[in-house]
C-alpha atoms as a PDB file:
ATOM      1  CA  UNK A   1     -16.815  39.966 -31.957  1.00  0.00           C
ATOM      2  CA  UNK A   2     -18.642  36.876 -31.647  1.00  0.00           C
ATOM      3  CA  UNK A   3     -16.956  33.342 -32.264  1.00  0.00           C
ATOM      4  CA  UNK A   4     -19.548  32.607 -34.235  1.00  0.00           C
ATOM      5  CA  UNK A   5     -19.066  35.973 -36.420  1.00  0.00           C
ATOM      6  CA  UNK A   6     -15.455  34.982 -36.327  1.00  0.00           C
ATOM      7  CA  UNK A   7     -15.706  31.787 -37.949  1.00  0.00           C
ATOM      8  CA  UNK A   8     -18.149  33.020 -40.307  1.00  0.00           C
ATOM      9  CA  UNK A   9     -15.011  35.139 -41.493  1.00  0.00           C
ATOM     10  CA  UNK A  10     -12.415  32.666 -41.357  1.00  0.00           C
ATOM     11  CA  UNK A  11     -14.067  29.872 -43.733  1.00  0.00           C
ATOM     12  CA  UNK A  12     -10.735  28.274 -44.687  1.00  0.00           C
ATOM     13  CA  UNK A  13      -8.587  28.723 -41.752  1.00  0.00           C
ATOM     14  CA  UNK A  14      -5.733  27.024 -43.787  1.00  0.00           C
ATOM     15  CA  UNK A  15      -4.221  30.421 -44.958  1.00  0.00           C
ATOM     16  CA  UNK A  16      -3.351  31.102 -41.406  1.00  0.00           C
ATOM     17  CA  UNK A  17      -2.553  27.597 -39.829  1.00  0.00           C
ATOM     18  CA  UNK A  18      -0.790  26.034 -42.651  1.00  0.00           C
ATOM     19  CA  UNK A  19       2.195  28.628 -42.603  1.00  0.00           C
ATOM     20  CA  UNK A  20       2.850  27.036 -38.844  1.00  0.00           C
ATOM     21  CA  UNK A  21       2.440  23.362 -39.156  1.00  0.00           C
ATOM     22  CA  UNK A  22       4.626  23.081 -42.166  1.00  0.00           C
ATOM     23  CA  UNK A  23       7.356  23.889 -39.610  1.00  0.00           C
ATOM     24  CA  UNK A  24       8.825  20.299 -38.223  1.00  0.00           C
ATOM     25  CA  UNK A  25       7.862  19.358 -35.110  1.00  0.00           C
ATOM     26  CA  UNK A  26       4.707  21.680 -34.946  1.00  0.00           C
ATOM     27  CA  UNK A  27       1.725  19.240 -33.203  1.00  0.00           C
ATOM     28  CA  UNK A  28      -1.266  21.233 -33.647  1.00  0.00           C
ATOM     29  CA  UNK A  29      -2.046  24.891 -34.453  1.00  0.00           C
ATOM     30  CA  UNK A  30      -5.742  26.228 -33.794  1.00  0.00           C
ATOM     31  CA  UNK A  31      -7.514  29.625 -33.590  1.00  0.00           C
ATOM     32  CA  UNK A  32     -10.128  30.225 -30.716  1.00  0.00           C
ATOM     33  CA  UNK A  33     -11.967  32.598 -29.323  1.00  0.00           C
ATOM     34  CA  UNK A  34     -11.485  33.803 -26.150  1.00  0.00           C
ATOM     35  CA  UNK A  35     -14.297  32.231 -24.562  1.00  0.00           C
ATOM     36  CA  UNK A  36     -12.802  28.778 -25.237  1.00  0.00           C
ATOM     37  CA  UNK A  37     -14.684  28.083 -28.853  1.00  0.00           C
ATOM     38  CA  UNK A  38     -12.648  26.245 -31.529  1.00  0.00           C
ATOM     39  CA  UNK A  39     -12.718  28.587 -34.541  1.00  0.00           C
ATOM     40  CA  UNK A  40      -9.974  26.947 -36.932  1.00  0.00           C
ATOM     41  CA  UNK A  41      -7.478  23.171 -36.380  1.00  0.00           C
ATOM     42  CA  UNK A  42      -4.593  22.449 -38.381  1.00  0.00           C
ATOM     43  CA  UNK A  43      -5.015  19.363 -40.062  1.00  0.00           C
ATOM     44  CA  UNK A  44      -1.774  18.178 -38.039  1.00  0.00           C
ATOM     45  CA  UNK A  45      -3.825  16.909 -35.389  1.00  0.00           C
ATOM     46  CA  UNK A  46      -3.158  13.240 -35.543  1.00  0.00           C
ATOM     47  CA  UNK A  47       0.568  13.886 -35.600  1.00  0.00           C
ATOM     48  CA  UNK A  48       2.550  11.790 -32.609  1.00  0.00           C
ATOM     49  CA  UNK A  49       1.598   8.514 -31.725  1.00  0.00           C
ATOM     50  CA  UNK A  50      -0.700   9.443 -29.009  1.00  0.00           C
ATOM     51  CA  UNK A  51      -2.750  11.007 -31.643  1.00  0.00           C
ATOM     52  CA  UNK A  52      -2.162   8.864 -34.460  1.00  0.00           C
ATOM     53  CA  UNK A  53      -4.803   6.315 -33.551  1.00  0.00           C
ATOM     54  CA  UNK A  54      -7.594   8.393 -32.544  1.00  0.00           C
ATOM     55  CA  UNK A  55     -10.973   8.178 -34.368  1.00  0.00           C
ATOM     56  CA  UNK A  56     -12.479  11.676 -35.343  1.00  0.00           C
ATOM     57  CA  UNK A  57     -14.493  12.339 -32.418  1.00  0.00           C
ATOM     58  CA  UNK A  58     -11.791  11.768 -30.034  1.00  0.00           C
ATOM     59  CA  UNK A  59      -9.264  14.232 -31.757  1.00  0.00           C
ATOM     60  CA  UNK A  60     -12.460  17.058 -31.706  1.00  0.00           C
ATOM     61  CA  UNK A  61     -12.766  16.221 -28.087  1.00  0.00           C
ATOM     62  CA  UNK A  62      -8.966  16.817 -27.493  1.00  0.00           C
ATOM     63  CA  UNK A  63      -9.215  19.422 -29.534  1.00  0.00           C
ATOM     64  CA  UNK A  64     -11.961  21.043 -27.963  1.00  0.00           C
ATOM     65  CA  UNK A  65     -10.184  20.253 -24.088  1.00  0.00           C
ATOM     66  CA  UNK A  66      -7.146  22.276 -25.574  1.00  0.00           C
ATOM     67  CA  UNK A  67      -9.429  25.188 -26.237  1.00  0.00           C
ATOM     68  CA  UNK A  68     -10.985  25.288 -23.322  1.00  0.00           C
ATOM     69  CA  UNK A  69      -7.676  25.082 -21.243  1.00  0.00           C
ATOM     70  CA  UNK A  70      -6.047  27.830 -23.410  1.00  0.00           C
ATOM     71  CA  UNK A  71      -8.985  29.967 -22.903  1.00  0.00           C
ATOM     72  CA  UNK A  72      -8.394  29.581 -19.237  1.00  0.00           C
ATOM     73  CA  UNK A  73      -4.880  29.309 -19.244  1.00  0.00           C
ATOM     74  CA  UNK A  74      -5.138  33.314 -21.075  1.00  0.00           C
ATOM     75  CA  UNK A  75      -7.612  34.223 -18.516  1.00  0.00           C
ATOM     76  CA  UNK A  76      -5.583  33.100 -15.728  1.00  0.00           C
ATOM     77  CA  UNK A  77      -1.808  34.037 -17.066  1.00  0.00           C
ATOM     78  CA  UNK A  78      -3.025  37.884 -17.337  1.00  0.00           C
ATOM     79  CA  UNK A  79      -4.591  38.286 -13.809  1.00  0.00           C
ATOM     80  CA  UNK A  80      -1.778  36.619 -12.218  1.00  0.00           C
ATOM     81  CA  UNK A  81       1.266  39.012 -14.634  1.00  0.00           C
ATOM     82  CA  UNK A  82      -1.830  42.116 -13.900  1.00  0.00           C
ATOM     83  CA  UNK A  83      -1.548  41.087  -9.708  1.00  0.00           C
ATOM     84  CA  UNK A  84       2.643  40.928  -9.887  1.00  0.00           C
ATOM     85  CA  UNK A  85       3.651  43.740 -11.916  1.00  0.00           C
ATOM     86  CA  UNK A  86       1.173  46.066 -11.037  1.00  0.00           C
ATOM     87  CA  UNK A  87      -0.093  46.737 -14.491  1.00  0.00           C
ATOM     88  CA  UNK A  88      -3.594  48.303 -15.420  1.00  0.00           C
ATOM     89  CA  UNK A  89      -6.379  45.402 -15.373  1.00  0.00           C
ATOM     90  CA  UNK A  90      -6.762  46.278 -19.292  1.00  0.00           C
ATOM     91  CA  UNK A  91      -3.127  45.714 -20.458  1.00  0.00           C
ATOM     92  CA  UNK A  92      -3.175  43.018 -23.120  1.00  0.00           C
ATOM     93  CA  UNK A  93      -0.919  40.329 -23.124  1.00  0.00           C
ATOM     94  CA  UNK A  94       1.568  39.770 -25.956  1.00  0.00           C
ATOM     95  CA  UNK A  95       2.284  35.929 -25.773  1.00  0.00           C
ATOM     96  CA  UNK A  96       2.289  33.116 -23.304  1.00  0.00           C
ATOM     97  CA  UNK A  97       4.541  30.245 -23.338  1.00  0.00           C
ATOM     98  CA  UNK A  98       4.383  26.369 -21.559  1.00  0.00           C
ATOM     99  CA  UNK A  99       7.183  24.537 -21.720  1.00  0.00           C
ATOM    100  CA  UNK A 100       7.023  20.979 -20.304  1.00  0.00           C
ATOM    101  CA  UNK A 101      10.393  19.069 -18.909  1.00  0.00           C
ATOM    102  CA  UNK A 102      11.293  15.520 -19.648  1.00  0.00           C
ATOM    103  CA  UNK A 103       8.126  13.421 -20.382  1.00  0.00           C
ATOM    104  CA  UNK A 104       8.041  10.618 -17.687  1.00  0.00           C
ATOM    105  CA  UNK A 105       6.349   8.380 -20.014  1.00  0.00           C
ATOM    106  CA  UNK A 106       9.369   8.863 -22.562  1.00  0.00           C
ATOM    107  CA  UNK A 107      11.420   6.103 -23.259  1.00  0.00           C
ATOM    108  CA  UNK A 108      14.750   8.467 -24.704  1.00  0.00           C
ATOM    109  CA  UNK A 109      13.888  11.238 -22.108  1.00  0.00           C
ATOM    110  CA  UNK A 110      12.938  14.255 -24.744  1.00  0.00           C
ATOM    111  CA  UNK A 111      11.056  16.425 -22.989  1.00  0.00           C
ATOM    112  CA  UNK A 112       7.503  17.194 -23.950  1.00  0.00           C
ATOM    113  CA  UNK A 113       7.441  20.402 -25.984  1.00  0.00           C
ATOM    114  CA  UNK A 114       5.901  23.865 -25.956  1.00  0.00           C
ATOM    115  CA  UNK A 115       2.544  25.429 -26.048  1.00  0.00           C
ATOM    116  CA  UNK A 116       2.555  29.226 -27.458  1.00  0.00           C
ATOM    117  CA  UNK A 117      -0.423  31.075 -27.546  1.00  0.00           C
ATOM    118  CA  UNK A 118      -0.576  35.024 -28.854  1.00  0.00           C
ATOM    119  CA  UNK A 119      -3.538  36.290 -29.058  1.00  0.00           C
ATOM    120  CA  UNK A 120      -5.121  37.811 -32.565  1.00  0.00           C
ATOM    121  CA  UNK A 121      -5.225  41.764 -33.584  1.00  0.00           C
ATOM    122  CA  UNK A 122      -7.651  44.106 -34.568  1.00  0.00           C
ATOM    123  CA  UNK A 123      -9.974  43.290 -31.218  1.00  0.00           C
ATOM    124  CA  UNK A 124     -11.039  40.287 -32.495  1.00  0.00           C
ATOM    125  CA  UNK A 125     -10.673  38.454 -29.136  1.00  0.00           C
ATOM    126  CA  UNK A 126      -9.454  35.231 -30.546  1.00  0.00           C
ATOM    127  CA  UNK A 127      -6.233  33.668 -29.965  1.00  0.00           C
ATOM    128  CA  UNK A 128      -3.545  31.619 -32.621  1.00  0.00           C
ATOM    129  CA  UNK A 129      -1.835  28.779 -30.202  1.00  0.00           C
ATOM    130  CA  UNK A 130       0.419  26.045 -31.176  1.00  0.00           C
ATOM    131  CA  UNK A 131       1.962  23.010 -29.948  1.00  0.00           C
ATOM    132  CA  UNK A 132       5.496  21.762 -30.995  1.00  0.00           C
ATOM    133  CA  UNK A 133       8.533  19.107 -29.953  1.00  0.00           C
ATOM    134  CA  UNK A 134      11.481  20.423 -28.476  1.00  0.00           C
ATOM    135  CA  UNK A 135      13.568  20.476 -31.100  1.00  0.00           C
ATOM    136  CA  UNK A 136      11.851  22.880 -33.083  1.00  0.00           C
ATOM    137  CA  UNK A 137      13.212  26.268 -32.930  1.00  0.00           C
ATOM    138  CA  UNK A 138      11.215  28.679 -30.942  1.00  0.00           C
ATOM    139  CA  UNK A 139      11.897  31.591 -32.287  1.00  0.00           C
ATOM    140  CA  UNK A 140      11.054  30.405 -36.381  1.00  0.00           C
ATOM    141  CA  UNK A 141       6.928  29.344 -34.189  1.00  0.00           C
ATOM    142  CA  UNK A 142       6.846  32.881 -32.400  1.00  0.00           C
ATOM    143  CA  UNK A 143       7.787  35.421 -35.880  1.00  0.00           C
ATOM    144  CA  UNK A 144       5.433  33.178 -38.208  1.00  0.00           C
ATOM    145  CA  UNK A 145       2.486  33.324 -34.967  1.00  0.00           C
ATOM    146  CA  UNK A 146       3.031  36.739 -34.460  1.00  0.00           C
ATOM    147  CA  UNK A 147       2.929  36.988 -38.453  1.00  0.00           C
ATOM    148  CA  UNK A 148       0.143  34.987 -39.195  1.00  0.00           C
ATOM    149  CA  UNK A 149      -1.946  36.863 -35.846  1.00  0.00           C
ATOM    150  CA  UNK A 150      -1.320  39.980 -37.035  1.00  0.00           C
ATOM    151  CA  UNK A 151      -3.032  39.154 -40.613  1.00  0.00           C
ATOM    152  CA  UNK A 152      -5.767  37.417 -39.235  1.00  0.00           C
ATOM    153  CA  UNK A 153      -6.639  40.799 -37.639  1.00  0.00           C
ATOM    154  CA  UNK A 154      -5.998  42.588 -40.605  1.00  0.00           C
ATOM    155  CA  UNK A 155      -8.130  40.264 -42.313  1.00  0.00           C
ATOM    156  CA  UNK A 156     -11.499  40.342 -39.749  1.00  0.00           C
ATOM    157  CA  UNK A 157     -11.350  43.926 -39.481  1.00  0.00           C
ATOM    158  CA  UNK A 158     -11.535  44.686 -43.017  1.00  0.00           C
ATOM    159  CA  UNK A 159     -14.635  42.640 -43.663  1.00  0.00           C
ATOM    160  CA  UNK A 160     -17.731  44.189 -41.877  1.00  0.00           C
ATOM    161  CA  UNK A 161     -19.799  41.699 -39.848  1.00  0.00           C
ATOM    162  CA  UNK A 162     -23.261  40.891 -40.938  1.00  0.00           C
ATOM    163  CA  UNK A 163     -24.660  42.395 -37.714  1.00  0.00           C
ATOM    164  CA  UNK A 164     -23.348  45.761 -38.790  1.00  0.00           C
ATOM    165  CA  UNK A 165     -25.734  48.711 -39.682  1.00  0.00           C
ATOM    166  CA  UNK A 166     -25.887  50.947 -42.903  1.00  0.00           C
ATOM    167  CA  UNK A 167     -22.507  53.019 -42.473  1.00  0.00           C
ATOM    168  CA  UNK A 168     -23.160  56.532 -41.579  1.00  0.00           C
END
């Protein structure tokens, strides 16, 4: 499926982002496509104070940077777990976690946060990622992801794509 089909399909990504950024301390949540394209962003883009002061073209280029790097980050992540476990070059993966330390730049020494990216069902090749603080509970982010991934799938599959034939 093409981003571009795939965004056509998710007009109002809300219904599937929302559910993770009301969680405290959730940063960003987005839906891309696996070749890097930014389908859906959470509105909670400008949260932190890094973000807070950035004009609208410089939160779609961060945006866009995060795309790009989870796209490669997926790419990279399964050829690497493939290469050590000695899985089949087609096993999917189910979800990849970053967590970063202590944040030099951090005056009270709270480490960074997490990025968690799962990818979306029904062979849509998209992914659901999010961003959040260390104190929010990781478990809570990974059940409403896998949730929320899992419905997206449900969703795309059930409509057919404009590109589809007659069915026979």
């Amino acid at each position: 499926m093409s981003s571009s089909t795939l965004a056509a399909q998710i007009a109002d990504p809300s219904w599937v982002l929302d559910p993770i950024t009301t969680i405290s301390g959730v940063h960003i949540a987005l839906i891309i496509s696996s070749d890097g394209i930014v389908v859906g962003v959470s509105e909670g883009t400008t949260r932190g104070t890094a973000k807070r002061d950035m004009d609208d073209r410089a939160k779609r280029d961060m945006v866009d940077r995060v795309s790009a790097a989870i796209s490669s980050l997926h790419g990279a992540s399964r050829a690497a777990a493939v290469e050590a476990l000695g899985a089949h070059e087609k096993t999917p993966i189910s979800t990849i976690t970053v967590q970063l330390d202590v944040d030099p730049t951090s005056q009270d020494g709270v480490s960074a946060g997490t990025l968690m990216v799962m990818p979306v069902g029904g062979g849509t090749n998209a992914y659901l990622a999010a961003a959040f603080g260390p104190a929010t509970p990781m478990g809570i982010i990974a059940q409403t992801m896998a949730t929320r991934a899992r419905k997206l799938g449900e969703k795309v599959m059930s409509v057919s794509s404009r590109n589809d034939g007659p069915a026979s």
